[in-house]
Protein backbone atom coordinates (compact mmCIF):
# COMPACT_ATOMS: atom_id res chain seq x y z
CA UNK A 1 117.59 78.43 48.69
CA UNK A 2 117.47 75.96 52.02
CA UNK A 3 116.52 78.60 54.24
CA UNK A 4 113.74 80.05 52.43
CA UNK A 5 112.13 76.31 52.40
CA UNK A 6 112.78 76.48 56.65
CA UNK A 7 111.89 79.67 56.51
CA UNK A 8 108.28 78.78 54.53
CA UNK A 9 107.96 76.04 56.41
CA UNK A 10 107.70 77.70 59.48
CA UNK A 11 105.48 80.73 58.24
CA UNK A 12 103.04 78.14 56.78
CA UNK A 13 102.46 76.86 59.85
CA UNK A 14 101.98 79.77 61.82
CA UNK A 15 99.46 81.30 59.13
CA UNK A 16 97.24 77.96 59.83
CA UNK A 17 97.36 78.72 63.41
CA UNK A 18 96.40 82.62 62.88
CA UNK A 19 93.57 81.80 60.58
CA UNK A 20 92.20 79.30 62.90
CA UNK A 21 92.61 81.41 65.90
CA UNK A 22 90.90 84.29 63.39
CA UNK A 23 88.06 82.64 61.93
CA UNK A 24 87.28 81.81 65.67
CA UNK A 25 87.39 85.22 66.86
CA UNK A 26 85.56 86.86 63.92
CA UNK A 27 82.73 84.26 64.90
CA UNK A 28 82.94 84.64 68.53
CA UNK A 29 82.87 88.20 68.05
CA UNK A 30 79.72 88.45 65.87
CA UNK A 31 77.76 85.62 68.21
CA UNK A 32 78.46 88.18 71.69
CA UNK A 33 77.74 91.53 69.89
CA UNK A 34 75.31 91.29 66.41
CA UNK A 35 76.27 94.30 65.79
CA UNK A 36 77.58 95.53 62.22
CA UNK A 37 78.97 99.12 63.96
CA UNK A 38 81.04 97.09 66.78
CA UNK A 39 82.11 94.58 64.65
CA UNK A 40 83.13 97.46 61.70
CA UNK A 41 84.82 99.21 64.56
CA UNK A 42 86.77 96.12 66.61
CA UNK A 43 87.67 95.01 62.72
CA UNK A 44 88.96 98.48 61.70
CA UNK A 45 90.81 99.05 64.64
CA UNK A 46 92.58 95.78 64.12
CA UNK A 47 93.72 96.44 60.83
CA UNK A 48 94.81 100.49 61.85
CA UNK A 49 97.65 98.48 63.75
CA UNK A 50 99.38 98.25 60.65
CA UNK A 51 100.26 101.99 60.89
CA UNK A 52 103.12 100.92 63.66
CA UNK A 53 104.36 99.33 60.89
CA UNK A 54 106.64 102.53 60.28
CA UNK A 55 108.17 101.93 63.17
CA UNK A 56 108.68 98.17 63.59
CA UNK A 57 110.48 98.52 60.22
CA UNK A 58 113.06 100.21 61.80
CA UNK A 59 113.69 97.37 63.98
CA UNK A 60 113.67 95.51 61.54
CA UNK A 61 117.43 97.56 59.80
CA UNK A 62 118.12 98.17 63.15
CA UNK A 63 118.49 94.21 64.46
CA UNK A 64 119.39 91.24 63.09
CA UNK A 65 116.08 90.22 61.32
CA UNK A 66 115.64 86.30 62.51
CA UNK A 67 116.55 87.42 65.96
CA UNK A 68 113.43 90.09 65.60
CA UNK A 69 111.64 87.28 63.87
CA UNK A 70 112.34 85.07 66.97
CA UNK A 71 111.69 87.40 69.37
CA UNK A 72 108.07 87.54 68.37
CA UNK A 73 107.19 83.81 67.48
CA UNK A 74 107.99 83.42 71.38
CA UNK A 75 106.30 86.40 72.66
CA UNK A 76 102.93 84.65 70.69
CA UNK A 77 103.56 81.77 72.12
CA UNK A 78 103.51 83.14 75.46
CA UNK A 79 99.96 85.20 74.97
CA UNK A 80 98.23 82.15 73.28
CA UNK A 81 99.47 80.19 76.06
CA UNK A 82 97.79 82.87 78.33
CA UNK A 83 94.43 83.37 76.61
CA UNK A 84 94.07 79.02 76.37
CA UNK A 85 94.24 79.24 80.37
CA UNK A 86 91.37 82.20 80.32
CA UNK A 87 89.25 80.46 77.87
CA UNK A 88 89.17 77.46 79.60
CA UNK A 89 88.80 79.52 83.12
CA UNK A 90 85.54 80.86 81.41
CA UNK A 91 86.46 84.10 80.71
CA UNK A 92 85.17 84.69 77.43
CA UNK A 93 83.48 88.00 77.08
CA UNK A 94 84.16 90.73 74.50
CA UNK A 95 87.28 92.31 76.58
CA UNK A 96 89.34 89.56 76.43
CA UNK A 97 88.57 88.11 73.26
CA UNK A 98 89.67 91.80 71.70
CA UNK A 99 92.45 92.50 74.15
CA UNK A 100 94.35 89.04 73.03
CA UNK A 101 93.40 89.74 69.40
CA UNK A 102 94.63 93.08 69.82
CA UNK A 103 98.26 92.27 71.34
CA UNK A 104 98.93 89.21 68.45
CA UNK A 105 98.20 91.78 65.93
CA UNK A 106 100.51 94.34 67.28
CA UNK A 107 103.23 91.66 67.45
CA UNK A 108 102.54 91.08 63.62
CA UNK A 109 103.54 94.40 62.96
CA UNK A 110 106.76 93.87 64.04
CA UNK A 111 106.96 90.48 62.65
CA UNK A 112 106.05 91.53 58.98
CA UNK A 113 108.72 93.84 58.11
CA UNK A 114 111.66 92.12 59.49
CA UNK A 115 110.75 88.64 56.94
CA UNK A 116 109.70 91.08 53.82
CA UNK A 117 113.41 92.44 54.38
CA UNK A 118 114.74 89.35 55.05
CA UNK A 119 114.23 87.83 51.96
CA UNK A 120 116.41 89.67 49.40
CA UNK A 121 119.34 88.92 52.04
CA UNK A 122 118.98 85.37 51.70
CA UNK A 123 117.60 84.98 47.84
CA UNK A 124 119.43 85.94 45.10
CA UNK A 125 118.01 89.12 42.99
CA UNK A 126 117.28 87.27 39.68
CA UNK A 127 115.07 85.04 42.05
CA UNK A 128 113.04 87.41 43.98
CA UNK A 129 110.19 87.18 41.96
CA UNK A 130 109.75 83.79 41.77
CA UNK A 131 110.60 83.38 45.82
CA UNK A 132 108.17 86.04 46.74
CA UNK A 133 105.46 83.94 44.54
CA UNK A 134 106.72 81.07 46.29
CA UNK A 135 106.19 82.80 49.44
CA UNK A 136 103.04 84.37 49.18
CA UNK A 137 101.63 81.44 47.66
CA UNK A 138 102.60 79.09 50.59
CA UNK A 139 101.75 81.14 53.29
CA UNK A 140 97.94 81.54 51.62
CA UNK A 141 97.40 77.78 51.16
CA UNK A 142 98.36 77.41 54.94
CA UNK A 143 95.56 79.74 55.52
CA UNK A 144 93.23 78.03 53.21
CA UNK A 145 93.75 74.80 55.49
CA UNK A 146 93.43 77.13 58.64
CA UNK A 147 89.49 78.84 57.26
CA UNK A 148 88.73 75.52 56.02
CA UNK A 149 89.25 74.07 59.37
CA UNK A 150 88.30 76.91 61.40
CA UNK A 151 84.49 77.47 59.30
CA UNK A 152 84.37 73.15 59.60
CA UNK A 153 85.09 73.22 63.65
CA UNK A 154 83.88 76.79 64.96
CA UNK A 155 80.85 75.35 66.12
CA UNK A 156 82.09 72.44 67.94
CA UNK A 157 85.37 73.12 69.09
CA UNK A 158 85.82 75.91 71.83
CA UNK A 159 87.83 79.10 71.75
CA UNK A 160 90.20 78.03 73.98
CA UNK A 161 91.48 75.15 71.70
CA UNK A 162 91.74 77.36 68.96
CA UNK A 163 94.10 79.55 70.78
CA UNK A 164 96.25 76.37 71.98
CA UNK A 165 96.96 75.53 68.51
CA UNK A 166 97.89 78.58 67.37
CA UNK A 167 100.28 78.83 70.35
CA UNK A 168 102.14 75.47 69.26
CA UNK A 169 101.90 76.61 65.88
CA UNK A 170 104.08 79.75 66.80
CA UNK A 171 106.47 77.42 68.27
CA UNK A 172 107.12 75.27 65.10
CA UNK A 173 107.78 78.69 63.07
CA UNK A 174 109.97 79.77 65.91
CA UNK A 175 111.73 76.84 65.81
CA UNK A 176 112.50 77.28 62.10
CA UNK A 177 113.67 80.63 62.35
CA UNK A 178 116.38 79.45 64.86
CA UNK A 179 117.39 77.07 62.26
CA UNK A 180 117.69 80.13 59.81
CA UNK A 181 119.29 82.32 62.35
CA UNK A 182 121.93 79.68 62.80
CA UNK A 183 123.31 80.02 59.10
CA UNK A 184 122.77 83.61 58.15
CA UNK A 185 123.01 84.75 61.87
CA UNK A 186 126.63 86.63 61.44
CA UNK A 187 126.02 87.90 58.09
CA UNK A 188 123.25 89.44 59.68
CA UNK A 189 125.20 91.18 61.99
CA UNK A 190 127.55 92.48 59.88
CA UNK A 191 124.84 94.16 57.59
CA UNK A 192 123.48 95.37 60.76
CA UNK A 193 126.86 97.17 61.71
CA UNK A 194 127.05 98.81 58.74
CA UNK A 195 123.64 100.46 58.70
CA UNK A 196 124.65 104.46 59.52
CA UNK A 197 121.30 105.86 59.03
CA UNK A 198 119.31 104.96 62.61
CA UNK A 199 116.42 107.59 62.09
CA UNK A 200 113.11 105.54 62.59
CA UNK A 201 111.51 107.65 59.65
CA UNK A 202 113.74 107.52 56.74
CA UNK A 203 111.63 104.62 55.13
CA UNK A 204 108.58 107.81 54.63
CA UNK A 205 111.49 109.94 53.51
CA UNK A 206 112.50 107.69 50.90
CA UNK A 207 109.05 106.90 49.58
CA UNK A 208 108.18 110.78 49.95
CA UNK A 209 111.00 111.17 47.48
CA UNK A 210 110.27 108.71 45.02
CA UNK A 211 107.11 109.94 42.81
CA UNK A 212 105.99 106.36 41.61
CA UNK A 213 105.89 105.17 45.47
CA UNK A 214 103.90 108.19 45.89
CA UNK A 215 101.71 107.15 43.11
CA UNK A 216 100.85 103.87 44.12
CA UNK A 217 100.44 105.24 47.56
CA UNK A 218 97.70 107.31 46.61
CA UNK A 219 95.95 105.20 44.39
CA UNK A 220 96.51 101.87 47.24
CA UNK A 221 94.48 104.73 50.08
CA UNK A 222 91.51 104.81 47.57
CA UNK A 223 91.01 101.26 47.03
CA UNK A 224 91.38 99.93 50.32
CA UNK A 225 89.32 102.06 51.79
CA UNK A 226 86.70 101.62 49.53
CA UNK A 227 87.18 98.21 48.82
CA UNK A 228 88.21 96.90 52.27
CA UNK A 229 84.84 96.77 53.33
CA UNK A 230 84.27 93.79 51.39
CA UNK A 231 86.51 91.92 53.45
CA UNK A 232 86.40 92.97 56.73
CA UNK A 233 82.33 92.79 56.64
CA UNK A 234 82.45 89.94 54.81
CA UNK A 235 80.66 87.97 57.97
CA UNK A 236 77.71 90.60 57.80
CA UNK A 237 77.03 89.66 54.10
CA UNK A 238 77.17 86.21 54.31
CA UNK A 239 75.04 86.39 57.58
CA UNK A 240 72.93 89.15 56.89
CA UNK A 241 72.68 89.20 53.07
CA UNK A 242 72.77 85.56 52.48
CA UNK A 243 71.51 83.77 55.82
CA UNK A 244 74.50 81.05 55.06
CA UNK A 245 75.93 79.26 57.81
CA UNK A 246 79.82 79.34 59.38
CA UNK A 247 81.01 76.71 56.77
CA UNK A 248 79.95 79.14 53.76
CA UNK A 249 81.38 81.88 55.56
CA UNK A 250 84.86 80.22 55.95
CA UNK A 251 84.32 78.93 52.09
CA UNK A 252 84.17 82.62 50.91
CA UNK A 253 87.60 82.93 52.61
CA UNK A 254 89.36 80.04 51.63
CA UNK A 255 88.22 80.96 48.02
CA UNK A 256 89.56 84.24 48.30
CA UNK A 257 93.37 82.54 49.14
CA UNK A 258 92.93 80.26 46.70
CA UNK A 259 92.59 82.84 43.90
CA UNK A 260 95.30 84.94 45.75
CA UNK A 261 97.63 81.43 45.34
CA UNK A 262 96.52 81.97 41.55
CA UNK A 263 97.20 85.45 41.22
CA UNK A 264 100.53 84.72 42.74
CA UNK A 265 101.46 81.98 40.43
CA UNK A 266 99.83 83.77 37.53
CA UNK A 267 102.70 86.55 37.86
CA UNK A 268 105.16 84.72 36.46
CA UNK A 269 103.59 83.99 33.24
CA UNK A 270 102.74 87.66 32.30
CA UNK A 271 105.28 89.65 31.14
CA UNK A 272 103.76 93.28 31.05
CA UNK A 273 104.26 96.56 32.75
CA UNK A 274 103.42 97.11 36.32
CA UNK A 275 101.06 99.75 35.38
CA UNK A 276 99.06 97.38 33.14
CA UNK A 277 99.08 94.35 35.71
CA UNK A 278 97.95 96.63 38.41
CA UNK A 279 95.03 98.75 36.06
CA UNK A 280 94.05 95.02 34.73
CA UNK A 281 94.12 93.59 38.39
CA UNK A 282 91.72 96.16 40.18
CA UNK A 283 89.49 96.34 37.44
CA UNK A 284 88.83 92.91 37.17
CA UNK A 285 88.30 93.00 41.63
CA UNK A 286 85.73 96.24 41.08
CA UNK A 287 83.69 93.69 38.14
CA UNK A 288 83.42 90.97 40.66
CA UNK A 289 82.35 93.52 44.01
CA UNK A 290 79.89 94.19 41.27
CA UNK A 291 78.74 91.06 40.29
CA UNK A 292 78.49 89.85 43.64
CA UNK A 293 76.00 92.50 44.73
CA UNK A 294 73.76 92.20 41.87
CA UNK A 295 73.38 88.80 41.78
CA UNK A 296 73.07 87.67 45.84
CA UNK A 297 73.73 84.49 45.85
CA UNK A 298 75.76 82.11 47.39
CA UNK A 299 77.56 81.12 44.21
CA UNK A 300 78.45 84.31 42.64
CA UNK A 301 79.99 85.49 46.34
CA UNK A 302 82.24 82.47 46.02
CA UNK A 303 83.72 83.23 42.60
CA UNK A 304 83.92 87.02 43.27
CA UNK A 305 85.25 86.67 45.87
CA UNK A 306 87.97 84.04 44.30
CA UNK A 307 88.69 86.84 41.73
CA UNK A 308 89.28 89.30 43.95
CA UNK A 309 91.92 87.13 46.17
CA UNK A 310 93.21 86.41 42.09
CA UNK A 311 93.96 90.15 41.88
CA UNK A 312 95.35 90.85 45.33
CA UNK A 313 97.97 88.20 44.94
CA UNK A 314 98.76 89.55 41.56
CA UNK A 315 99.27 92.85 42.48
CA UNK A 316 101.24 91.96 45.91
CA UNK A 317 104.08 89.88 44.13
CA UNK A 318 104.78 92.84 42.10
CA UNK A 319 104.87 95.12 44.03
CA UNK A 320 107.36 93.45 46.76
CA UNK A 321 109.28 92.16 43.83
CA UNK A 322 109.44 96.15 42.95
CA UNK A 323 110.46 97.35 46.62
CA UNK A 324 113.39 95.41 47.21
CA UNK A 325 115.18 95.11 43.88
CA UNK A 326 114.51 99.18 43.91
CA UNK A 327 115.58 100.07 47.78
CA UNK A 328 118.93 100.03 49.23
CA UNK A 329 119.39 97.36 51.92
CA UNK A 330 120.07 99.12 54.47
CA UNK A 331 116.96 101.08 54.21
CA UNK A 332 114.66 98.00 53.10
CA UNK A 333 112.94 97.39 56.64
CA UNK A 334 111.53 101.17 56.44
CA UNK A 335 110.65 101.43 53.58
CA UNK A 336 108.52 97.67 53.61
CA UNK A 337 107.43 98.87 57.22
CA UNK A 338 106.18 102.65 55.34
CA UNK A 339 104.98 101.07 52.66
CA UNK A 340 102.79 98.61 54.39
CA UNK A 341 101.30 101.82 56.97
CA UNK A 342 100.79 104.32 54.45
CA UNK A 343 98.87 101.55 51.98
CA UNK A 344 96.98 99.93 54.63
CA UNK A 345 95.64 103.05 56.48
CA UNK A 346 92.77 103.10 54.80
CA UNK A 347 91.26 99.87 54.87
CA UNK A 348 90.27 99.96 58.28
CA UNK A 349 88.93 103.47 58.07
CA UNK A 350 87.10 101.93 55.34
CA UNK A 351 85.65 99.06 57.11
CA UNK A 352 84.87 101.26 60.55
CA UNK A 353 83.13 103.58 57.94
CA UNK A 354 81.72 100.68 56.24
CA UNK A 355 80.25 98.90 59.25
CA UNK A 356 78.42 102.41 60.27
CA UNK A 357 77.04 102.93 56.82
CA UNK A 358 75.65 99.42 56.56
CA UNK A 359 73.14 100.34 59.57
CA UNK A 360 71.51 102.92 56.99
CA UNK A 361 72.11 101.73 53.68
CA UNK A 362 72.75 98.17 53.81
CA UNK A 363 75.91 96.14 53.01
CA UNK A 364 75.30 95.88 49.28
CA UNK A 365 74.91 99.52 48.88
CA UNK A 366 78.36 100.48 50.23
CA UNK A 367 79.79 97.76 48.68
CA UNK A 368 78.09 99.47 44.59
CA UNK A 369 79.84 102.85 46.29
CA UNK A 370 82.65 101.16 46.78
CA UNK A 371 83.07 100.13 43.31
CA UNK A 372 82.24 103.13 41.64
CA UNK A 373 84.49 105.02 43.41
CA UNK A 374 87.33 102.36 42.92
CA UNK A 375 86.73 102.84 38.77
CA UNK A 376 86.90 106.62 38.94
CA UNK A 377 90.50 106.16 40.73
CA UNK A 378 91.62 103.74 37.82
CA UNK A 379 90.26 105.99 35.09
CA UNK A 380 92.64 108.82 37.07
CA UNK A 381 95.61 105.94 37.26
CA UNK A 382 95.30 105.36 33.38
CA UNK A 383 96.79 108.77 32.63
CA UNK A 384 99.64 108.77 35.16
CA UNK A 385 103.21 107.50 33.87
CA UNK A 386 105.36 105.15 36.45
CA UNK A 387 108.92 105.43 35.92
CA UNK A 388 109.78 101.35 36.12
CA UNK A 389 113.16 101.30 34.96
């Protein structure tokens, strides 16, 4: 269990960097544009990265994981180190603020799968759960800290210093992973030499194959695109809808991690079928959309959107917890990497299509679509039978 503690402690600090260096681009980005179409668009685009995630799971069964891991804490380094000398040259305009945003999230990508199949290597089976609470749970308090910070300095600290944190932060995660690589390095290697299937794609194949990945799949497409809206045009309803400032706007965040931290340490308490804690977790996230739009106020956004990080993080344990004690090792970086594409697609068609909608209808009104549409794809889910065993 001492490297997934080096290994936390090194993600936690990267995910404050990230979600300082993100609440200052979201903000930057809305200040040069004030427009809900570009900002749908840049946002939406962003999140369509995680489609490369089918391939950068390969990497991750095809390499030793910390040395993939490593690999891309430096390269992060190296572009925030890059953007820090352009921001404080001046050259802040809409190009490079999305072309560095752009490049750290395609390094994510790569990042994500290799630690998600990391994990069951180091961690024995009987504590996945609890680790990948552990983990998930860590990881979103470091971003509380980051939103909290980034909402409380956006307006008085420049770009450019955001960016030079983040870099350093990248540096004390790489530094970790070394650590990690040091001790599991040639176990690593081993696994890696006995890998004999090299085809990029065999992560779809196996989830193609399996009907309750398939399931969740198509049920995962519906709800984030319907439902990712709320989140990636959050900034437009707390700006638009609500005239609050950057501090409320970050406050809507952090609530959202904290109730993800709560979902994720609620897990472990309820002892239930999957089926149930996912129906009972995206219900209660479609009440609170709900609830949010009818009432408009500052208040209710906060709690909804608490109970909607609540659900995510219930939802996400299990379902990780589900991959890896049901995939074959050698196939685990795929399938995380196919996983993560094929139920992520959709959010950022949903928030592109979101942010264009919102110039005719208004935010609040895709957001009520969103909601209804969410409930008729649970009422379909109800009848469908997972095979958990």
């Amino acid at each position: 269990m001492k490297n997934i503690y080096v290994l936390l402690a090194g993600e936690s600090t990267s995910q404050f960097g990230n979600n300082l260096f993100d609440i200052a681009i979201m903000w930057y980005l809305y200040r040069l544009t004030d427009n809900s179409t570009t900002i749908g668009l840049i946002s939406g685009t962003f999140n369509a990265l995680v489609v490369l995630n089918v391939l950068t799971g390969y990497l991750a069964d095809r390499f030793p994981k910390t040395k993939v891991m490593m690999t891309i804490d430096g390269l992060q380094a190296i572009l925030m180190g890059v953007a820090t000398y352009l921001y404080y040259g001046f050259a802040l305009n809409i190009w490079t603020l999305v072309g560095v945003a752009f490049i750290a999230k395609i390094l994510g990508t790569v990042f994500d799968p290799a630690e998600n199949a990391l994990i069951p290597q180091i961690v024995p089976a009987a504590q996945l759960q609890r680790v990948n609470s552990m983990n998930q749970g860590v990881k979103v308090c470091a971003q509380l800290v980051g939103m909290l910070a980034g909402g409380s300095l956006v307006a008085f600290v420049s770009l450019a210093d955001f960016v030079l944190i983040n870099g350093l932060t990248f540096l004390v995660s790489l530094g970790c992973i070394v650590i990690v690589h040091k001790r599991v390095g040639h176990a690593e290697q081993v696994s890696v030499e006995q890998v004999q299937t090299r085809d990029w794609y065999a992560g779809l194949a196996y989830v193609y194959h399996n009907p309750m990945l398939r399931t969740l799949i198509l049920l995962a497409v519906i709800v984030n695109m319907v439902i990712g809206p709320v989140l990636g045009l959050n900034i437009i309803w707390t700006r638009g809808t609500l005239h609050a400032s950057a501090v409320v706007y970050s406050l809507a965040q952090a609530l959202f991690i904290i109730g993800v931290v709560a979902g994720s340490i609620l897990i472990n308490f309820v002892k239930t079928t999957f089926k149930t804690k996912l129906l009972l977790a995206l219900t209660t996230m479609t009440v609170a959309v709900t609830f949010m739009v009818l009432t408009r106020s500052i208040g209710t956004t906060l709690i909804a959107m608490m109970v909607i990080g609540m659900a995510g993080g219930f939802v996400n344990v299990s379902l990780f917890t589900l991959i890896q004690l049901k995939t074959p090792g050698e196939l685990l970086g795929r399938v995380n990497g196919a996983m993560m594409s094929c139920t992520n697609i959709s959010m950022p068609i949903g928030i592109a299509l979101g942010g264009v909608i919102t110039r005719y209808v208004g935010i609040a009104t895709v957001f009520i679509i969103g909601s209804a549409i969410t409930l008729v794809a649970l009422l379909a889910m109800s009848r469908v039978t997972l095979n958990e065993a």
